[in-house]
Protein backbone atom coordinates (compact mmCIF):
# COMPACT_ATOMS: atom_id res chain seq x y z
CA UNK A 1 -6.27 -30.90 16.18
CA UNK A 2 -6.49 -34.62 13.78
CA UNK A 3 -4.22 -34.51 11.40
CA UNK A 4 -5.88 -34.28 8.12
CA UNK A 5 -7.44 -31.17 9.49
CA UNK A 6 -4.06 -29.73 10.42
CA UNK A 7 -2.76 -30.64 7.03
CA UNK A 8 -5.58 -28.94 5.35
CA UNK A 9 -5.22 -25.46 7.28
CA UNK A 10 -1.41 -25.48 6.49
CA UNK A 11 -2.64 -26.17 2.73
CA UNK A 12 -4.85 -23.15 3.02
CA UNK A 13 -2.09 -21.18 4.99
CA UNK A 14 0.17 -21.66 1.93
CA UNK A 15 -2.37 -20.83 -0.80
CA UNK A 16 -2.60 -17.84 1.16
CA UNK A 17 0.60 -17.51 1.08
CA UNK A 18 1.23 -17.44 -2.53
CA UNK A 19 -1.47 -14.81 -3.19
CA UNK A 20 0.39 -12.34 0.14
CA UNK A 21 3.72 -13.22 -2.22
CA UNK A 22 2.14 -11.32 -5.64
CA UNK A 23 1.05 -8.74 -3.16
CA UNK A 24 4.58 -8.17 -1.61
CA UNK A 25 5.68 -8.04 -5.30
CA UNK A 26 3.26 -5.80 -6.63
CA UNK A 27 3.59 -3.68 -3.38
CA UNK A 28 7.57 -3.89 -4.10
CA UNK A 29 6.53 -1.84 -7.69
CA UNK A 30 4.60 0.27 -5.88
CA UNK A 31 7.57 1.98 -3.97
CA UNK A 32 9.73 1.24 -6.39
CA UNK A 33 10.10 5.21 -7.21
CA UNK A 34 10.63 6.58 -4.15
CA UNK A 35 14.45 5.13 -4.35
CA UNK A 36 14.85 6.10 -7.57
CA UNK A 37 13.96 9.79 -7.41
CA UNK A 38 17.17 11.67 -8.94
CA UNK A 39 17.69 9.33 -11.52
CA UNK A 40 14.01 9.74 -12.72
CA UNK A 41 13.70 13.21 -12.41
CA UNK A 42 17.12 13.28 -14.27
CA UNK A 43 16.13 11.02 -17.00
CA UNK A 44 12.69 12.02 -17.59
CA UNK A 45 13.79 16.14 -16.87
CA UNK A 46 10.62 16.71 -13.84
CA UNK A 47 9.96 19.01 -11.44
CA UNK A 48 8.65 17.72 -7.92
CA UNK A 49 5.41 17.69 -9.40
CA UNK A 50 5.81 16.35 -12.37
CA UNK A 51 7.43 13.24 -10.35
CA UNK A 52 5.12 13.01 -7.85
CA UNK A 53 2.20 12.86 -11.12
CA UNK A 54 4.09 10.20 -12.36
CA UNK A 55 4.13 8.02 -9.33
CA UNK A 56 0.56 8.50 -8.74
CA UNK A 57 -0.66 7.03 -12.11
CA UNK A 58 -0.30 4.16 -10.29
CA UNK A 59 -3.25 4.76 -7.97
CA UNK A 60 -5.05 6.13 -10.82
CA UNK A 61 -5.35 2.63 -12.08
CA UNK A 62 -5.44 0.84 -8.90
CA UNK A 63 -7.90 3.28 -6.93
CA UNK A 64 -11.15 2.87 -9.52
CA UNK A 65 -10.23 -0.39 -10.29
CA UNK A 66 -11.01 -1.82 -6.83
CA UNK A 67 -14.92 -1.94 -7.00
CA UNK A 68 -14.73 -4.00 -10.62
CA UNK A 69 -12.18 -6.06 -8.83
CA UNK A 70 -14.30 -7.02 -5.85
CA UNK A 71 -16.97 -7.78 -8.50
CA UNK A 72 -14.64 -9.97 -10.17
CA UNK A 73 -12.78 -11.93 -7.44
CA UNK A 74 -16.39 -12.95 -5.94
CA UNK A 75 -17.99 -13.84 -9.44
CA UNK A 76 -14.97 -15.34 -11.37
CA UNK A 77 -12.40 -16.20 -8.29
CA UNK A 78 -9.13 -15.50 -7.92
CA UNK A 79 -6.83 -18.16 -9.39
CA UNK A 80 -7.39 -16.91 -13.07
CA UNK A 81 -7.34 -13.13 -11.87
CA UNK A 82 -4.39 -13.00 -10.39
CA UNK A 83 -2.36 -14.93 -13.02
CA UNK A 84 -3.49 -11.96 -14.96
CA UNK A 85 -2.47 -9.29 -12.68
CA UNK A 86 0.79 -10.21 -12.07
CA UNK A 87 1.66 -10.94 -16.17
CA UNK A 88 0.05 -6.83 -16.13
CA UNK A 89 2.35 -5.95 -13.64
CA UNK A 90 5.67 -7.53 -15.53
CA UNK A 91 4.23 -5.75 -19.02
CA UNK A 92 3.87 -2.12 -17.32
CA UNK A 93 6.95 -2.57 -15.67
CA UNK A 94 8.68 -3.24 -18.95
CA UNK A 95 6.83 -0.04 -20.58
CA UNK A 96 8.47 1.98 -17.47
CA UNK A 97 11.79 0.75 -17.57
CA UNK A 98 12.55 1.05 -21.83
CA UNK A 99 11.19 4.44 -22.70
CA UNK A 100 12.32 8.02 -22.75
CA UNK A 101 8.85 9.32 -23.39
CA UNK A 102 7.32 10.54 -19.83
CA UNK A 103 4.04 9.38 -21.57
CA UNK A 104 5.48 5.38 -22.30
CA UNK A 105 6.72 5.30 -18.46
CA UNK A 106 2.99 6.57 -17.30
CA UNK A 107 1.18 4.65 -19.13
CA UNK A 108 3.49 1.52 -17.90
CA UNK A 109 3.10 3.12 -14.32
CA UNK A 110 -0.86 3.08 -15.27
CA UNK A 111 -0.48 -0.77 -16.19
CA UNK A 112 1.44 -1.80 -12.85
CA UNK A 113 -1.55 0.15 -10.72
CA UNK A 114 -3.75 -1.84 -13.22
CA UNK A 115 -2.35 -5.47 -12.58
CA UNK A 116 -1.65 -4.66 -8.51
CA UNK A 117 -5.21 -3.46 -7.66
CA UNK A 118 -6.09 -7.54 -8.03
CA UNK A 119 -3.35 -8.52 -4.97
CA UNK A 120 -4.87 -7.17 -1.72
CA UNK A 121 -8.07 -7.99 -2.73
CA UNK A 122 -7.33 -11.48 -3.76
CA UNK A 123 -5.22 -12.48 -1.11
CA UNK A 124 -8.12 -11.63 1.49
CA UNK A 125 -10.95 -13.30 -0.68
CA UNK A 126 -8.39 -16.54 -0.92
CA UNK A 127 -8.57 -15.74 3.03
CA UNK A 128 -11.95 -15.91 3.57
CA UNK A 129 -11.99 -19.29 1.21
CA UNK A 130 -9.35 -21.23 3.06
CA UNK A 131 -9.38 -19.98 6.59
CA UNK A 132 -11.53 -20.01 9.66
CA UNK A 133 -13.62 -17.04 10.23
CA UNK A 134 -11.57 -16.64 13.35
CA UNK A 135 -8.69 -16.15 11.49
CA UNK A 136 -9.20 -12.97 9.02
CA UNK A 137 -8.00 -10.43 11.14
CA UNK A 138 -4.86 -12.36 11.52
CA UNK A 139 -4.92 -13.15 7.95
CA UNK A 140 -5.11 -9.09 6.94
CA UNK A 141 -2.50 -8.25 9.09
CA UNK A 142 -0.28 -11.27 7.97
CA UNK A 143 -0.71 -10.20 4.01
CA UNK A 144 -0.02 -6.88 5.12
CA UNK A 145 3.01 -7.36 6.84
CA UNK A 146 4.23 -9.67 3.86
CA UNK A 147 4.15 -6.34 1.30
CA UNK A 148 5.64 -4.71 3.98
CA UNK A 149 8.35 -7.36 3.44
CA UNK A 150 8.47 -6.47 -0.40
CA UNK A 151 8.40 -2.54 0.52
CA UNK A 152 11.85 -3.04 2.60
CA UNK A 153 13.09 -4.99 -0.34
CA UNK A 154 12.60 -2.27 -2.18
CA UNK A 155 13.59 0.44 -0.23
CA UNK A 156 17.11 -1.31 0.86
CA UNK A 157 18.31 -4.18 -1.89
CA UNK A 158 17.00 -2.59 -4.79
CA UNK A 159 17.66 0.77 -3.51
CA UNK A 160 21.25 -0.24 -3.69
CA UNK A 161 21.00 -1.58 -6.70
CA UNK A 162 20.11 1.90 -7.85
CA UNK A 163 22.92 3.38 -6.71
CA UNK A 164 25.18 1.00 -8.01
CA UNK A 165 23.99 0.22 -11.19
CA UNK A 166 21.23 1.84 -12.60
CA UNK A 167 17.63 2.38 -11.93
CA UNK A 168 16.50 0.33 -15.14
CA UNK A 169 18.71 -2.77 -13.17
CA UNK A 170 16.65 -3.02 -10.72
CA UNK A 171 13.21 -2.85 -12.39
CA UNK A 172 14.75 -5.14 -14.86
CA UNK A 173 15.29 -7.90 -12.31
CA UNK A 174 11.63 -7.03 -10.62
CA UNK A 175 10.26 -8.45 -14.29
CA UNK A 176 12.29 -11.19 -14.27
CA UNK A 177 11.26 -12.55 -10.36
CA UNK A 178 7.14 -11.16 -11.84
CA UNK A 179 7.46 -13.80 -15.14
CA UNK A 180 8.44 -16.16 -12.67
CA UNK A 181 5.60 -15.77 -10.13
CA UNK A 182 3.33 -14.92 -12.85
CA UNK A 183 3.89 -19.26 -14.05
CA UNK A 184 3.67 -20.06 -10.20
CA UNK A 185 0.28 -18.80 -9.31
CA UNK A 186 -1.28 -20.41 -12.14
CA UNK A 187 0.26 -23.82 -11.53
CA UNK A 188 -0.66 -23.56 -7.56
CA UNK A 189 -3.52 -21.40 -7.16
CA UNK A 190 -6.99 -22.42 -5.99
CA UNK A 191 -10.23 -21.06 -6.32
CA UNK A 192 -12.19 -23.87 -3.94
CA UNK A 193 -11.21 -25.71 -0.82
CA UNK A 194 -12.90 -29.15 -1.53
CA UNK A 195 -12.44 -29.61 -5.17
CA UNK A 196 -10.24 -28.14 -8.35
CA UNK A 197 -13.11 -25.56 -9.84
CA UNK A 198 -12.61 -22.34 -10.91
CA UNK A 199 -15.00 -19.50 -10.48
CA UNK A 200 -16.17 -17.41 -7.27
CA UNK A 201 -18.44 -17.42 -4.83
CA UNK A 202 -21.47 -15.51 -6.06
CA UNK A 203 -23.96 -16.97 -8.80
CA UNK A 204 -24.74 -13.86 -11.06
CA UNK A 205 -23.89 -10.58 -11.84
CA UNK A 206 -27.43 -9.35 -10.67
CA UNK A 207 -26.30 -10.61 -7.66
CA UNK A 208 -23.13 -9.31 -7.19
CA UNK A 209 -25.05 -5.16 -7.88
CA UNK A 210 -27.29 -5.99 -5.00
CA UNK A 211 -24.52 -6.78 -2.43
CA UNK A 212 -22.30 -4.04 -3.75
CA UNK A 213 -25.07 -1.66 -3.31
CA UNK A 214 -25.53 -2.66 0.57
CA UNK A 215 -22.00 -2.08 0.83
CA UNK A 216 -22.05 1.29 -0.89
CA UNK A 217 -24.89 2.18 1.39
CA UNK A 218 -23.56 1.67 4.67
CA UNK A 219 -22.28 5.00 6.52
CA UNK A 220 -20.29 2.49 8.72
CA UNK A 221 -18.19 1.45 5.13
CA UNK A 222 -17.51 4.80 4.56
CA UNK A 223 -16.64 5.93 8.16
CA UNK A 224 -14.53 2.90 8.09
CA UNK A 225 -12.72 3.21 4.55
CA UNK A 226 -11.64 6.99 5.09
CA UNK A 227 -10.51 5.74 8.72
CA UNK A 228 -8.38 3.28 6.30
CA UNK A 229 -7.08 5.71 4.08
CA UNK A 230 -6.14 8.49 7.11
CA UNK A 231 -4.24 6.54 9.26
CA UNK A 232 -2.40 5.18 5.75
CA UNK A 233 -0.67 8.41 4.53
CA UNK A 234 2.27 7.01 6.54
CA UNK A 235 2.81 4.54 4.10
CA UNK A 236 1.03 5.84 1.33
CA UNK A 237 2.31 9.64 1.28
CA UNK A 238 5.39 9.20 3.44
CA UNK A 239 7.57 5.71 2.95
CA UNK A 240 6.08 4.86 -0.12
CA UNK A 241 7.44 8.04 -2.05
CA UNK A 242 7.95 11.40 -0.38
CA UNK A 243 10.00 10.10 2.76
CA UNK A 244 13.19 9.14 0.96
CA UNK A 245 13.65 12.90 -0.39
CA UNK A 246 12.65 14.34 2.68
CA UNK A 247 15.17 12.33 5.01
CA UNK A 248 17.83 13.22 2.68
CA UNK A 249 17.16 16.75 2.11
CA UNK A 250 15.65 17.70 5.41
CA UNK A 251 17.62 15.60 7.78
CA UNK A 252 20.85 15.70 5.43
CA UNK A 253 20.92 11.50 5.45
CA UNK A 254 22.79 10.09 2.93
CA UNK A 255 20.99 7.57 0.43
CA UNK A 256 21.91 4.09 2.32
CA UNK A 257 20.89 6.35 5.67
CA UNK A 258 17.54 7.24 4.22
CA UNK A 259 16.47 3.83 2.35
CA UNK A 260 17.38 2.52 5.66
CA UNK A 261 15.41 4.49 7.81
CA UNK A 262 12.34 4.62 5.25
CA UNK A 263 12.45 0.83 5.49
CA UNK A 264 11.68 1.09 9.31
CA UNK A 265 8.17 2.38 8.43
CA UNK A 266 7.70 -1.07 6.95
CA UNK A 267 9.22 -2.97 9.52
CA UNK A 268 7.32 -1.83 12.24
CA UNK A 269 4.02 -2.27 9.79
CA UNK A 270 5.65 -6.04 9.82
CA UNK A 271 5.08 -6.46 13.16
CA UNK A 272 2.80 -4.75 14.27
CA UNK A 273 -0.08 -5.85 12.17
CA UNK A 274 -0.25 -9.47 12.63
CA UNK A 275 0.05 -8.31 16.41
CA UNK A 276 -2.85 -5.79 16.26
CA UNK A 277 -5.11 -8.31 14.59
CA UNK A 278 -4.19 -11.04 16.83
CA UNK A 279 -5.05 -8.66 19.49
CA UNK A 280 -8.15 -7.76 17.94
CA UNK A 281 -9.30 -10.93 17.19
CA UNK A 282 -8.84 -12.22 21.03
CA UNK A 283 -10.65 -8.94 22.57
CA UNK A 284 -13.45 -9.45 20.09
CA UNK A 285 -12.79 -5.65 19.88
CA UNK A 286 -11.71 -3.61 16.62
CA UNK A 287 -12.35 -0.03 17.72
CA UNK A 288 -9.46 -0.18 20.78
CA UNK A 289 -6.49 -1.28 19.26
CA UNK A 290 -7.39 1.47 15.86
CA UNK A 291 -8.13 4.11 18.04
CA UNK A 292 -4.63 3.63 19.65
CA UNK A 293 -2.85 3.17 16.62
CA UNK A 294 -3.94 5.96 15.10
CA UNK A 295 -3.09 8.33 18.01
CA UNK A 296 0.30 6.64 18.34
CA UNK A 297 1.40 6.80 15.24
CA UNK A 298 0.19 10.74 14.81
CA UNK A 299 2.45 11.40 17.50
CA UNK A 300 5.40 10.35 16.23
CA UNK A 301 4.73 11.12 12.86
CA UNK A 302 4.75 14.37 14.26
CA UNK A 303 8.09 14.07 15.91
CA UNK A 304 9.74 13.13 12.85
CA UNK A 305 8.41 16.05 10.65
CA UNK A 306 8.79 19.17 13.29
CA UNK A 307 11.75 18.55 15.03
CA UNK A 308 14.85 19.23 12.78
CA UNK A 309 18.02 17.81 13.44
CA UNK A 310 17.38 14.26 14.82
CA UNK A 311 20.02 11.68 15.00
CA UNK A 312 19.47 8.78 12.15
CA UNK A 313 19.23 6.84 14.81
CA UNK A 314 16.30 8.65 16.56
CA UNK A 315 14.86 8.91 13.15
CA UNK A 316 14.58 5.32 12.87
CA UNK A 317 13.66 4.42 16.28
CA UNK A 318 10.36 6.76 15.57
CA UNK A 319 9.93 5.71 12.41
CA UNK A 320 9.66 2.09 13.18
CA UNK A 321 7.11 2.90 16.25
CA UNK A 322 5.12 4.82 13.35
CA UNK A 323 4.71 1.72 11.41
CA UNK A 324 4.19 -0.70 14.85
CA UNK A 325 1.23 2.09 15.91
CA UNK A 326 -0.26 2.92 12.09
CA UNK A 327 -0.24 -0.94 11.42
CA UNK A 328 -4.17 -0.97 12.97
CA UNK A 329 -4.88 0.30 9.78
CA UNK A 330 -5.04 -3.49 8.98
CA UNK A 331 -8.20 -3.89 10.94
CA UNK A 332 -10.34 -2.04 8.43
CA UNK A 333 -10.39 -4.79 5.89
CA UNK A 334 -11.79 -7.37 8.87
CA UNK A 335 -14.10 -4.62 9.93
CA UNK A 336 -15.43 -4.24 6.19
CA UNK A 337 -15.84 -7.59 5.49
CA UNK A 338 -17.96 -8.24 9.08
CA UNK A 339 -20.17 -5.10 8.34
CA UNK A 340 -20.96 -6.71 4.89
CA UNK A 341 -22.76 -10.00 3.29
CA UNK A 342 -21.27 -12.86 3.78
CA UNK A 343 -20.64 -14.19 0.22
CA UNK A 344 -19.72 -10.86 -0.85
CA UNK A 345 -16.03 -10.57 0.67
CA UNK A 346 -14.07 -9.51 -2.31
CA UNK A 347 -16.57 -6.90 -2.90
CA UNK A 348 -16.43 -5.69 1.10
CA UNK A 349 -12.74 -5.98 0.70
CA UNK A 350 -12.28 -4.36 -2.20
CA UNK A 351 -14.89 -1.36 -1.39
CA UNK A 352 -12.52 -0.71 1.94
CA UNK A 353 -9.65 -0.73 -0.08
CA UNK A 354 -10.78 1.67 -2.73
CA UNK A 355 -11.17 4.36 -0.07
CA UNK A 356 -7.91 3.26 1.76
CA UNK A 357 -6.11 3.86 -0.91
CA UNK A 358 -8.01 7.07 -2.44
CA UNK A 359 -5.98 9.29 -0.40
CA UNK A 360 -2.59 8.15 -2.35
CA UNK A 361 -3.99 9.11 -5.79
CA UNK A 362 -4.84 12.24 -5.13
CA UNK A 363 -2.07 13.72 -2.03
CA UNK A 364 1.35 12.11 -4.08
CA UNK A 365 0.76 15.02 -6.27
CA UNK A 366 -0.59 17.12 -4.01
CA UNK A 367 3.08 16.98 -1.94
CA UNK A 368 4.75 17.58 -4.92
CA UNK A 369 2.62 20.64 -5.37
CA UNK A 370 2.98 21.77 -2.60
CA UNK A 371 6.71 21.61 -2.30
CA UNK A 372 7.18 23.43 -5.48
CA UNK A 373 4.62 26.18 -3.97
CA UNK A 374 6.39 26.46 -0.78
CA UNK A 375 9.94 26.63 -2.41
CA UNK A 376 8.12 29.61 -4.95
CA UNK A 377 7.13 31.06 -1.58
CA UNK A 378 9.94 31.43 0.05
CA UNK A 379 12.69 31.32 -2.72
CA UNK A 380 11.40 32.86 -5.83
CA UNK A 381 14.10 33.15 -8.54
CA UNK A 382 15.77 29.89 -8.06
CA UNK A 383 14.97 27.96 -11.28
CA UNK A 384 16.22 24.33 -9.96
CA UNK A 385 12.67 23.05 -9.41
CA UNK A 386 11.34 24.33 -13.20
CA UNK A 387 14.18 23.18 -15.54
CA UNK A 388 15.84 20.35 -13.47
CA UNK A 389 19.20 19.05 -14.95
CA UNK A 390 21.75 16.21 -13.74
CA UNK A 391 23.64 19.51 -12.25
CA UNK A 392 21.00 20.71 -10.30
CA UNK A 393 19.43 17.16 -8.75
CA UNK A 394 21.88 16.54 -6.63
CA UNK A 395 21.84 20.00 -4.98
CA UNK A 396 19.14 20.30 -1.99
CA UNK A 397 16.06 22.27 -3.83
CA UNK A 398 14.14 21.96 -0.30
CA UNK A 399 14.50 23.14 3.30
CA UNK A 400 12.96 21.66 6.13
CA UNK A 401 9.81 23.98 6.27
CA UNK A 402 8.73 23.14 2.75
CA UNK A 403 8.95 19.70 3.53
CA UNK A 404 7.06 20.51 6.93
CA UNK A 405 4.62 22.78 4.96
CA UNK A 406 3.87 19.53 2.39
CA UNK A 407 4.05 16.36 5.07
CA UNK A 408 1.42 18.54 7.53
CA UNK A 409 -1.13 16.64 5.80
CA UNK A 410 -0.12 13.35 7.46
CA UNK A 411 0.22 13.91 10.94
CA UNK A 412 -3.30 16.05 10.93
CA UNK A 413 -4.97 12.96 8.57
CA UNK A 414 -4.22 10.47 10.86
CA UNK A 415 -5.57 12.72 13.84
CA UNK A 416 -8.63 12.92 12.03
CA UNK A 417 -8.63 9.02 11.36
CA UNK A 418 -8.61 8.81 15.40
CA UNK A 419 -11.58 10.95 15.57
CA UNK A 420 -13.66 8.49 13.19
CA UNK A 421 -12.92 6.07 14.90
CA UNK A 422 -15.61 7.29 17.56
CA UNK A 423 -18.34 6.77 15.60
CA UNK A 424 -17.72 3.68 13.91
CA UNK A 425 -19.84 0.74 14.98
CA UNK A 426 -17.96 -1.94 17.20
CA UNK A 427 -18.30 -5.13 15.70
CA UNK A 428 -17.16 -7.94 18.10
CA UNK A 429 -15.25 -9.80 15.57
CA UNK A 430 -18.36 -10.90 14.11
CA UNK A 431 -20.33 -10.90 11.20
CA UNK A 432 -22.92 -8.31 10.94
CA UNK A 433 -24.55 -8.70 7.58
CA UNK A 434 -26.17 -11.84 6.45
């Protein structure tokens, strides 16, 4: 490879770079409650439900935001975007962290899903800027495994932090290390490879409603997106909130145990999906290594739900091969951008990550529900889960077949994903749409 050429893809490898770093942040926020649980329930007096509501408003924001986003990153481009994203993120952040009104800390919650719904999206159109064509699938599972990065962050430093200090600490320090990113991407960022403009990649607005209405169109986008969102719940149902509680309550781990072991998800999603799009990439397939994933990682999802009494060790070990199967998901956002015009990649990327992510919004409750139903069920006069006090959060509210009754949803989701996956249309690494 000549020199300035190498020089130039290491440029583009680090602008890349500093778009996957806002999305490990925002991705960081995003799990921020599930380490937090008994000190938010505490403080803000919920039930299961009421907390799982209140970390959902994030994907109430981020979920309908993705298709304006898309519009956005290909019309305006992403330097100016995601300066504003990440100063959203540190403003909702500071709404959650310095209010005793449930109402302040959702609509903060509301402003974090608000700002974060710009990272994914503009990492990969930054992606499809900078880098070889060759590259993307790599390039989705590297971003990916970088908020994985943020996730275990999360889950283990701040965690601790938690426990040691308080749970307004450690969002407290998460605005600090956003104001400073915040100054970084707009000193660094570029929306062009050849010169210094700003703007995106697609003329008009007109324009940019005729590409998103291909997209929209396609049976393949949709097949693909709720493949996306299926073989996700591991992440975005499990580790990212409900898998803390349920390793400590179900499996009796302690909190450094559980953080721990939740963190695993993430690690194996760290390795595995630069692997599985490297792998991808060099078959020229995308249908093998998802199909694969997505029966792996319903196996052992499996494991860890309906078998009680596992080691924290065997916990961990199947947790982490979880993450290293589910981490195909990353393939979907190559997949959508092939299967969609060429100029249009924000758009493609952000329609696949709407539906990704759709399941999040609307099954974080759902659990929550559903635990409180089961525990009705099965213990009815126990008033813990309806008027939950400092005295009663520390005590376990729910057995292991509530939690298996709620979490069912994830290892049958991401057996359905592996059904899709039959009658998506293979690709070759290539783009479909001109």
């Amino acid at each position: 490879m000549p020199k300035n050429k190498k020089h130039s893809l290491v440029f583009a490898w680090f602008i890349c770079g500093l778009g996957a770093l806002y999305y490990a942040y925002e991705y960081l926020l995003r799990i921020l409650p599930s380490v937090m649980e008994d000190p938010l329930r505490d403080h803000f007096h919920l039930t299961a439900t009421g907390f799982g509501l209140l970390a959902s408003m994030y994907y109430y924001a981020y979920v309908p935001m993705q298709l304006p986003v898309g519009i956005m990153m290909d019309r305006f481009g992403p330097r100016r975007l995601l300066t504003f994203a990440c100063s959203a993120c540190v403003i909702g952040s500071y709404l959650f962290a310095n209010t005793t009104l449930f109402s302040v800390a959702a609509s903060g919650r509301f402003i974090v899903g608000f700002g974060s719904a710009f990272a994914y999206v503009g990492v990969l159109k930054l992606a499809t800027i900078w880098l070889p064509e060759n590259k993307l699938a790599v390039a989705t599972g590297s971003a990916a495994s970088l908020g994985a990065v943020g996730a275990m962050v999360g889950d283990n430093y701040l965690g601790k932090l938690v426990h040691s200090q308080s749970w307004t600490s450690a969002i407290e320090l998460s605005i600090w290390f956003g104001v400073i990113l915040t100054i970084t991407l707009w000193l660094f960022l570029r929306d062009h490879k050849n010169d210094n403009k700003v703007g995106g990649s697609i003329p008009s607005i007109r324009k940019n409603f005729q590409d998103l209405a291909i997209i929209l169109r396609s049976k393949q986008i949709w097949i693909n997106g709720m493949y996306g969102s299926l073989v996700y719940l591991p992440t975005t149902v499990f580790a990212e909130l409900w898998g803390i509680p349920y390793l400590r309550h179900a499996h009796g781990l302690s909190h450094t145990a559980a953080d721990f072991c939740n963190s695993l998800v993430f690690l194996g999603f760290t390795i595995g999906a630069p692997i599985m799009g490297y792998v991808s990439d060099k078959l020229k397939k995308r249908k093998p290594p998802m199909l694969i994933g997505a029966l792996g990682a319903a196996f052992f999802m499996a494991l860890v739900i309906y078998i009680p009494g596992l080691s924290k060790y065997t916990i961990g070990i199947l947790l982490f091969l979880t993450g290293l199967f589910y981490s195909a998901q990353a393939i979907v956002f190559a997949v959508g951008r092939e299967l969609s015009p060429k100029e249009a990649a924000g758009t493609a990327i952000a329609t696949t990550n709407m539906f990704v992510m759709i399941g999040a919004m609307f099954l974080q409750p759902l659990i929550g529900r559903l635990l409180d139903t089961s525990h009705r069920w099965y213990y009815s006069g126990t008033e813990g889960i309806i008027n939950a006090t400092s005295d009663t959060l520390n005590t376990v509210l729910y057995s292991p077949q509530d939690y298996q009754f709620a979490l069912s949803i994830i290892p049958v989701g991401i057996a359905l994903a592996a059904l899709l996956v039959l009658f998506l249309k293979e690709t070759h690494a290539r783009q479909l749409h001109n």
